[in-house]
PDB file of N, CA and C in Angstrom:
ATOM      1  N   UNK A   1     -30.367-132.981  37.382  1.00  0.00           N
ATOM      2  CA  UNK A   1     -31.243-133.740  36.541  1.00  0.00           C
ATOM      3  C   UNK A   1     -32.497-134.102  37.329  1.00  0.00           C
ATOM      4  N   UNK A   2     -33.611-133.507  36.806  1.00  0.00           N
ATOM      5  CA  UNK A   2     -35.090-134.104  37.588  1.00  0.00           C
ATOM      6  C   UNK A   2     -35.344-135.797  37.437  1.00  0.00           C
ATOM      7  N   UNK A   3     -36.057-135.925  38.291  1.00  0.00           N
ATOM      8  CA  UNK A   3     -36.863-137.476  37.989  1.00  0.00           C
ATOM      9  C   UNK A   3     -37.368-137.231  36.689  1.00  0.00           C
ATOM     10  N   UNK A   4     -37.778-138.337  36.266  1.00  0.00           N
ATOM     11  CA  UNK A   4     -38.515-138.777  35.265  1.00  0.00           C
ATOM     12  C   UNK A   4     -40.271-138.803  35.968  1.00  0.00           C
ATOM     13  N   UNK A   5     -40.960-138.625  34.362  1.00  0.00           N
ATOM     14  CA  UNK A   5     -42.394-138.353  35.785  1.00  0.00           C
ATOM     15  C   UNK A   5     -43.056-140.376  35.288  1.00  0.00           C
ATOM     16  N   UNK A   6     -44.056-140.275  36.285  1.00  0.00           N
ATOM     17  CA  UNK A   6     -44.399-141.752  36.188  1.00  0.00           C
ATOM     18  C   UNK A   6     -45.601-142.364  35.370  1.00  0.00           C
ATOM     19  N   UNK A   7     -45.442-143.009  34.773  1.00  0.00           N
ATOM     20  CA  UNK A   7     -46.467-143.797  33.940  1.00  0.00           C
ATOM     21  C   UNK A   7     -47.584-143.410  34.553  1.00  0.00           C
ATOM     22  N   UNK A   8     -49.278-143.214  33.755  1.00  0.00           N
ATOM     23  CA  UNK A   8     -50.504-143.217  34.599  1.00  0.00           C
ATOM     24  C   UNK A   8     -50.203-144.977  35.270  1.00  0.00           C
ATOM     25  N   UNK A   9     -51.172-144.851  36.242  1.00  0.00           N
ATOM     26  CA  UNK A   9     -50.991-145.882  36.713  1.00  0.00           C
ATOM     27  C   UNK A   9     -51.969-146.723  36.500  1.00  0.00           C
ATOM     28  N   UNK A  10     -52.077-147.784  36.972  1.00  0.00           N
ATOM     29  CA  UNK A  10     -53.623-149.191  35.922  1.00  0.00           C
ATOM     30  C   UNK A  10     -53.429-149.902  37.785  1.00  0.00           C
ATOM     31  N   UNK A  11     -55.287-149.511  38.054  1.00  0.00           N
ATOM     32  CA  UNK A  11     -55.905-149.934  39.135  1.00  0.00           C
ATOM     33  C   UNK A  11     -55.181-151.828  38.987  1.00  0.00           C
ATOM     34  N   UNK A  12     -54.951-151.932  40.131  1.00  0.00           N
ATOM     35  CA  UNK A  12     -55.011-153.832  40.363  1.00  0.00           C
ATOM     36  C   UNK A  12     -56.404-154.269  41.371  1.00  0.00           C
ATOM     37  N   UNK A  13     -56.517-155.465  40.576  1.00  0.00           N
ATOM     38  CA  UNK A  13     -57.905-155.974  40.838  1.00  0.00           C
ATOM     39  C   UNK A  13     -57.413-156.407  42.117  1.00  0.00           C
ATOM     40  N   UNK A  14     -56.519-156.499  42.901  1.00  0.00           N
ATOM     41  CA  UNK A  14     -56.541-156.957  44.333  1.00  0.00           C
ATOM     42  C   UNK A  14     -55.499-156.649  45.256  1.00  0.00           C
ATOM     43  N   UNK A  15     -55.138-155.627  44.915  1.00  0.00           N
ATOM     44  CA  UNK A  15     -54.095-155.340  45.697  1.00  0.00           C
ATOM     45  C   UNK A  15     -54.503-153.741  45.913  1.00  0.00           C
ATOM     46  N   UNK A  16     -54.969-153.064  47.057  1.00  0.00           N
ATOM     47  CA  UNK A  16     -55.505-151.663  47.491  1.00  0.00           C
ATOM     48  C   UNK A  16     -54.569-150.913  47.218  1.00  0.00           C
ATOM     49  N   UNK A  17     -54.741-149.722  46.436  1.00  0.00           N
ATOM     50  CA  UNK A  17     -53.383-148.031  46.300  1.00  0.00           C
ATOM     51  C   UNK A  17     -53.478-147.820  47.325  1.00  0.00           C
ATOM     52  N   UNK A  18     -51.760-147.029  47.440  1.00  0.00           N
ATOM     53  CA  UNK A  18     -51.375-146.159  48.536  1.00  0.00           C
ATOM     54  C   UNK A  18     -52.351-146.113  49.171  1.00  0.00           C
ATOM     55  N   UNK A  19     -52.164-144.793  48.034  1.00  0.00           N
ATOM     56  CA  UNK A  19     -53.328-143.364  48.272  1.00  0.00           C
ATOM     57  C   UNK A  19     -54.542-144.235  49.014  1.00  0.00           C
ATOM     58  N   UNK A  20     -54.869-145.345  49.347  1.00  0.00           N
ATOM     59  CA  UNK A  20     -56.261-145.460  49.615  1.00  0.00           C
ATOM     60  C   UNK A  20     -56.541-145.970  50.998  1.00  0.00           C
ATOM     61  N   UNK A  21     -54.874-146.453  51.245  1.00  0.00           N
ATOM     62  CA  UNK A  21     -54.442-146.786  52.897  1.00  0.00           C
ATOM     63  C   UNK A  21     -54.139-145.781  53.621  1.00  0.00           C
ATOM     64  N   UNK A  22     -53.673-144.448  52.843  1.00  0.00           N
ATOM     65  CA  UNK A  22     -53.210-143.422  53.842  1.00  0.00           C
ATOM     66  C   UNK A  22     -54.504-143.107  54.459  1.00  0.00           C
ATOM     67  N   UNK A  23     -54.347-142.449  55.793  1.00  0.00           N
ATOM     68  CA  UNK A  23     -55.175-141.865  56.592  1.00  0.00           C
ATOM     69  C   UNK A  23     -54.995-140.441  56.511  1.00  0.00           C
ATOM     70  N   UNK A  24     -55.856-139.697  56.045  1.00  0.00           N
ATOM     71  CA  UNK A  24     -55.371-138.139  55.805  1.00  0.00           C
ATOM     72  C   UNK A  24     -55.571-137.802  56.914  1.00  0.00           C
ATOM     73  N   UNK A  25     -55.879-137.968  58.424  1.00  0.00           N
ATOM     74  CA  UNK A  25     -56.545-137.529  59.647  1.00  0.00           C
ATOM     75  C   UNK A  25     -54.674-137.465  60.550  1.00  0.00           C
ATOM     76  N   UNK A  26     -53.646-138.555  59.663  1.00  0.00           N
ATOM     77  CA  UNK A  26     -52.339-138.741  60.579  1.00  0.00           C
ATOM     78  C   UNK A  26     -51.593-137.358  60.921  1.00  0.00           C
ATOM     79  N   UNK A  27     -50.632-136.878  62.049  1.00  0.00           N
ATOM     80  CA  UNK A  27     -49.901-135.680  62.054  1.00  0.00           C
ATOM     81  C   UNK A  27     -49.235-135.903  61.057  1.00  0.00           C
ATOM     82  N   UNK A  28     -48.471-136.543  60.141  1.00  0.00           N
ATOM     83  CA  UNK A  28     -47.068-136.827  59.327  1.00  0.00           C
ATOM     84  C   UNK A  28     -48.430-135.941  57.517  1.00  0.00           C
ATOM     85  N   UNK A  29     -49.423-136.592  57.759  1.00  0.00           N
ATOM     86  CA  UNK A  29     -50.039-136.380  56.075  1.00  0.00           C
ATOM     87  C   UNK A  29     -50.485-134.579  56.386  1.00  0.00           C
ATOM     88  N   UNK A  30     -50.836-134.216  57.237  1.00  0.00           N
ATOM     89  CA  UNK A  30     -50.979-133.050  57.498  1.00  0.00           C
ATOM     90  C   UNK A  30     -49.834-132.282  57.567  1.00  0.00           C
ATOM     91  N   UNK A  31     -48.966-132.259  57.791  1.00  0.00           N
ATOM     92  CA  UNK A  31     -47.820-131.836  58.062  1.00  0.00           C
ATOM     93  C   UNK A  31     -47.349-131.647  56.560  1.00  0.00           C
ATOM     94  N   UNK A  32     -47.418-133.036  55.659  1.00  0.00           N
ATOM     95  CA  UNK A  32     -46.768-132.756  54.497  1.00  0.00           C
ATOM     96  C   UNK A  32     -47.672-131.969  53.392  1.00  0.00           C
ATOM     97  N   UNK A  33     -49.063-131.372  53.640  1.00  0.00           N
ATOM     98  CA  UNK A  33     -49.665-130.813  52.944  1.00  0.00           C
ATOM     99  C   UNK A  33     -49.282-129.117  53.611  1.00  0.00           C
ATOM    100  N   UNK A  34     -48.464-128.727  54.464  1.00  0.00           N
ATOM    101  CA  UNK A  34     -48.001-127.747  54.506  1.00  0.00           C
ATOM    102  C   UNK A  34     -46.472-127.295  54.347  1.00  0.00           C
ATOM    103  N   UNK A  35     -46.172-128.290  54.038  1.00  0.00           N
ATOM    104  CA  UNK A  35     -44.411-127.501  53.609  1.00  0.00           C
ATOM    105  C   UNK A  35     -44.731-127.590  52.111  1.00  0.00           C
ATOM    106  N   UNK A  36     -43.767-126.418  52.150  1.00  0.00           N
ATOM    107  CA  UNK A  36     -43.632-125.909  50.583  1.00  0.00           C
ATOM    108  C   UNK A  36     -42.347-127.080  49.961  1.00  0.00           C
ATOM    109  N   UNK A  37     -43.069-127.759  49.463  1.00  0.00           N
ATOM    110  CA  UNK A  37     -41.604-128.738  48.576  1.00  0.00           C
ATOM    111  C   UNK A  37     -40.906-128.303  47.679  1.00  0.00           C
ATOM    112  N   UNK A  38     -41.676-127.139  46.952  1.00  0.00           N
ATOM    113  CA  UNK A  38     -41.432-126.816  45.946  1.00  0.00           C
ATOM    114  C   UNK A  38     -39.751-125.840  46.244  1.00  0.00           C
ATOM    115  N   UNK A  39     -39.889-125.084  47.640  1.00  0.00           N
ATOM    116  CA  UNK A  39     -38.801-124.495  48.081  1.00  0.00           C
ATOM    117  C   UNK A  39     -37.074-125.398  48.101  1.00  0.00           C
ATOM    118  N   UNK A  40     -38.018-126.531  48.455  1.00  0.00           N
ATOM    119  CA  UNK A  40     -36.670-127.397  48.771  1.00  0.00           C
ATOM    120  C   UNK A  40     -35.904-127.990  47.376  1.00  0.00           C
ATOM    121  N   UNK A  41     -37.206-127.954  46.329  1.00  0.00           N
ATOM    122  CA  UNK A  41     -37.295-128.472  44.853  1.00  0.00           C
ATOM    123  C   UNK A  41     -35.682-127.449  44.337  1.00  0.00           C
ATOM    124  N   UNK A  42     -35.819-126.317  44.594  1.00  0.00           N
ATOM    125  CA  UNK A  42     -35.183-125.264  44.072  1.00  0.00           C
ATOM    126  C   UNK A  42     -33.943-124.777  44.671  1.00  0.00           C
ATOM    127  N   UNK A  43     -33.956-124.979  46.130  1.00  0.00           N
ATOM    128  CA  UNK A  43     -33.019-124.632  46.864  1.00  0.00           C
ATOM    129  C   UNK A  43     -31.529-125.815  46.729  1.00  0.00           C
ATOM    130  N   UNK A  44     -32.516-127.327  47.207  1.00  0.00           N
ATOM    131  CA  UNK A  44     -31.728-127.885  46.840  1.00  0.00           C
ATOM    132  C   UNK A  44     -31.373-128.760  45.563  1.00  0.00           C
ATOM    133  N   UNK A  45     -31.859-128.333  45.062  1.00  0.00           N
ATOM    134  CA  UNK A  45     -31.415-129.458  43.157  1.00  0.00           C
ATOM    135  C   UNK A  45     -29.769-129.154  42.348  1.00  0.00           C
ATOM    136  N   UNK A  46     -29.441-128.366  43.239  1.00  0.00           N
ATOM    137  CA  UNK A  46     -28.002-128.419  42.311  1.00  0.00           C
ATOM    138  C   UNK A  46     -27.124-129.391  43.730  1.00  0.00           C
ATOM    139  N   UNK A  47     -27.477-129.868  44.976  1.00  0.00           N
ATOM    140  CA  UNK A  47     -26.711-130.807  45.641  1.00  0.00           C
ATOM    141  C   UNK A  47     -26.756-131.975  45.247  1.00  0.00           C
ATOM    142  N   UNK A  48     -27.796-132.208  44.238  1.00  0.00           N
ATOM    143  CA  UNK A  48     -27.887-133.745  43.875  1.00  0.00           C
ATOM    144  C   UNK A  48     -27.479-134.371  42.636  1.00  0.00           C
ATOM    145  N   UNK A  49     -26.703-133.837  42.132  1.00  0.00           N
ATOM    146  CA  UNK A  49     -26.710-133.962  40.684  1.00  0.00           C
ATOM    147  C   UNK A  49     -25.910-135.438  40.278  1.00  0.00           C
ATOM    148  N   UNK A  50     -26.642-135.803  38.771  1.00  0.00           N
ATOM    149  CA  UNK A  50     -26.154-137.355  38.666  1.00  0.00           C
ATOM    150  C   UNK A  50     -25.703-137.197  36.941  1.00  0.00           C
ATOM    151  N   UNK A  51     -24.127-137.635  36.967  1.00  0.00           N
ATOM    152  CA  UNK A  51     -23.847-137.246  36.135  1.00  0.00           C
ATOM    153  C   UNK A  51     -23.970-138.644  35.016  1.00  0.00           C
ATOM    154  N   UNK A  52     -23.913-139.720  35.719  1.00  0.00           N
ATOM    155  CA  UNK A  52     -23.890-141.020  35.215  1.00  0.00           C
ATOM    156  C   UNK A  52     -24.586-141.923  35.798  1.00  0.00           C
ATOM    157  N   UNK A  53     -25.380-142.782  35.457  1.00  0.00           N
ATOM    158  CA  UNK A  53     -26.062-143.762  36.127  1.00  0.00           C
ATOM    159  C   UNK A  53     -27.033-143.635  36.344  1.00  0.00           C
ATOM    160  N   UNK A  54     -26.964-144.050  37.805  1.00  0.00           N
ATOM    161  CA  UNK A  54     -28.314-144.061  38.708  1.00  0.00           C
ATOM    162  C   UNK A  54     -28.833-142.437  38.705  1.00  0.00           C
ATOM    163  N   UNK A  55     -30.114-142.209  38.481  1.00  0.00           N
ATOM    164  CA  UNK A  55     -30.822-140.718  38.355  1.00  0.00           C
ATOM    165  C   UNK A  55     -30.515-139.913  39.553  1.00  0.00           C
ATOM    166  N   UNK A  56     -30.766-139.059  39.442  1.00  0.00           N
ATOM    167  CA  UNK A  56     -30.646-137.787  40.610  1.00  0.00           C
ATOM    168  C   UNK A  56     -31.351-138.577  41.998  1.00  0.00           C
ATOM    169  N   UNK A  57     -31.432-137.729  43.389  1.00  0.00           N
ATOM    170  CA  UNK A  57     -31.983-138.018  44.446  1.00  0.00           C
ATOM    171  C   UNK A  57     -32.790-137.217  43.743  1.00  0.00           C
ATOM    172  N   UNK A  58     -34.073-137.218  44.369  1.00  0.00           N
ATOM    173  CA  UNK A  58     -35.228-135.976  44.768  1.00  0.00           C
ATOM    174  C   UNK A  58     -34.991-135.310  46.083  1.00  0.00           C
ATOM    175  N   UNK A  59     -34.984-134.069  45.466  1.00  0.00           N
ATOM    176  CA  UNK A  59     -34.709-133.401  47.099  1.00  0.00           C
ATOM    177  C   UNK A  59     -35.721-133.722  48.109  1.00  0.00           C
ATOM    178  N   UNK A  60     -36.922-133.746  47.329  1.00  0.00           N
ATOM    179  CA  UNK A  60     -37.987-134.009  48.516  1.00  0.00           C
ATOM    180  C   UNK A  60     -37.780-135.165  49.434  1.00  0.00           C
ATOM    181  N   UNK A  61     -37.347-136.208  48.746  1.00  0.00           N
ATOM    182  CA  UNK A  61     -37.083-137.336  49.228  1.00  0.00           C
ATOM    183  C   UNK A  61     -36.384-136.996  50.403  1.00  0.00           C
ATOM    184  N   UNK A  62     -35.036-136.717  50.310  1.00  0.00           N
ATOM    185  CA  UNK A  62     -34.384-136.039  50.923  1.00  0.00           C
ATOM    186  C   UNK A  62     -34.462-135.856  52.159  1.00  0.00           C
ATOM    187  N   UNK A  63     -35.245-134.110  52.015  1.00  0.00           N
ATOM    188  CA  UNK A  63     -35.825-133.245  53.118  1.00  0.00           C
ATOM    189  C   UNK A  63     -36.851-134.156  53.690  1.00  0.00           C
ATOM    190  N   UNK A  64     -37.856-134.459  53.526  1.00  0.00           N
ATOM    191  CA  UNK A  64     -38.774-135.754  54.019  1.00  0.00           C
ATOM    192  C   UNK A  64     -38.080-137.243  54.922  1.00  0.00           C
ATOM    193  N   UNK A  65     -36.649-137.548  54.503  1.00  0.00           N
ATOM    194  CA  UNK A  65     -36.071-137.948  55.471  1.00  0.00           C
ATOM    195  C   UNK A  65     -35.554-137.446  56.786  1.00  0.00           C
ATOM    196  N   UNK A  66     -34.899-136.607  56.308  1.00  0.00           N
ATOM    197  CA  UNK A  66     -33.975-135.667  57.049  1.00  0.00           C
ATOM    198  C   UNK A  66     -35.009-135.055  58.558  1.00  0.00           C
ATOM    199  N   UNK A  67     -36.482-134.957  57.934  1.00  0.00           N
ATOM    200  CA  UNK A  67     -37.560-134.385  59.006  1.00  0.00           C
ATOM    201  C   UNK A  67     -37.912-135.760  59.880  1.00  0.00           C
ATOM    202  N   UNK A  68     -38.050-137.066  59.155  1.00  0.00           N
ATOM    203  CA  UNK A  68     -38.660-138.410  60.292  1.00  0.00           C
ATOM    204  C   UNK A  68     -37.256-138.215  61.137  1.00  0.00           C
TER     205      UNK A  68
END
């Protein structure tokens, strides 16, 4: 079972996005603009499966641990 995808999101008047703290210059953001997720998307999605409850893992999630 995939995630669910996420609401657009609504700017807050005082609290800064992510996206706007990351430093794209870090080894970790560079790094993740070259693995293929999409591989791991496919390879691993039948290890996670949720038959009741709480939703699936994301594999990415996952693999993105598994690498720190």
């Amino acid at each position: 079972m995939k995630h669910r995808p996420r609401p657009p999101e609504q700017d807050d008047l005082l609290l800064p996005r992510l996206v706007d703290m990351i430093d794209p210059r870090h080894e970790l953001v560079k790094l993740a603009a070259l693995i293929d997720w999409e591989a791991f998307e496919r390879e691993w999605a039948g290890f996670f499966p949720s038959g009741k409850g709480r939703p699936a893992t994301v594999p990415r999630l996952v693999a993105g641990l598994l690498y720190l």
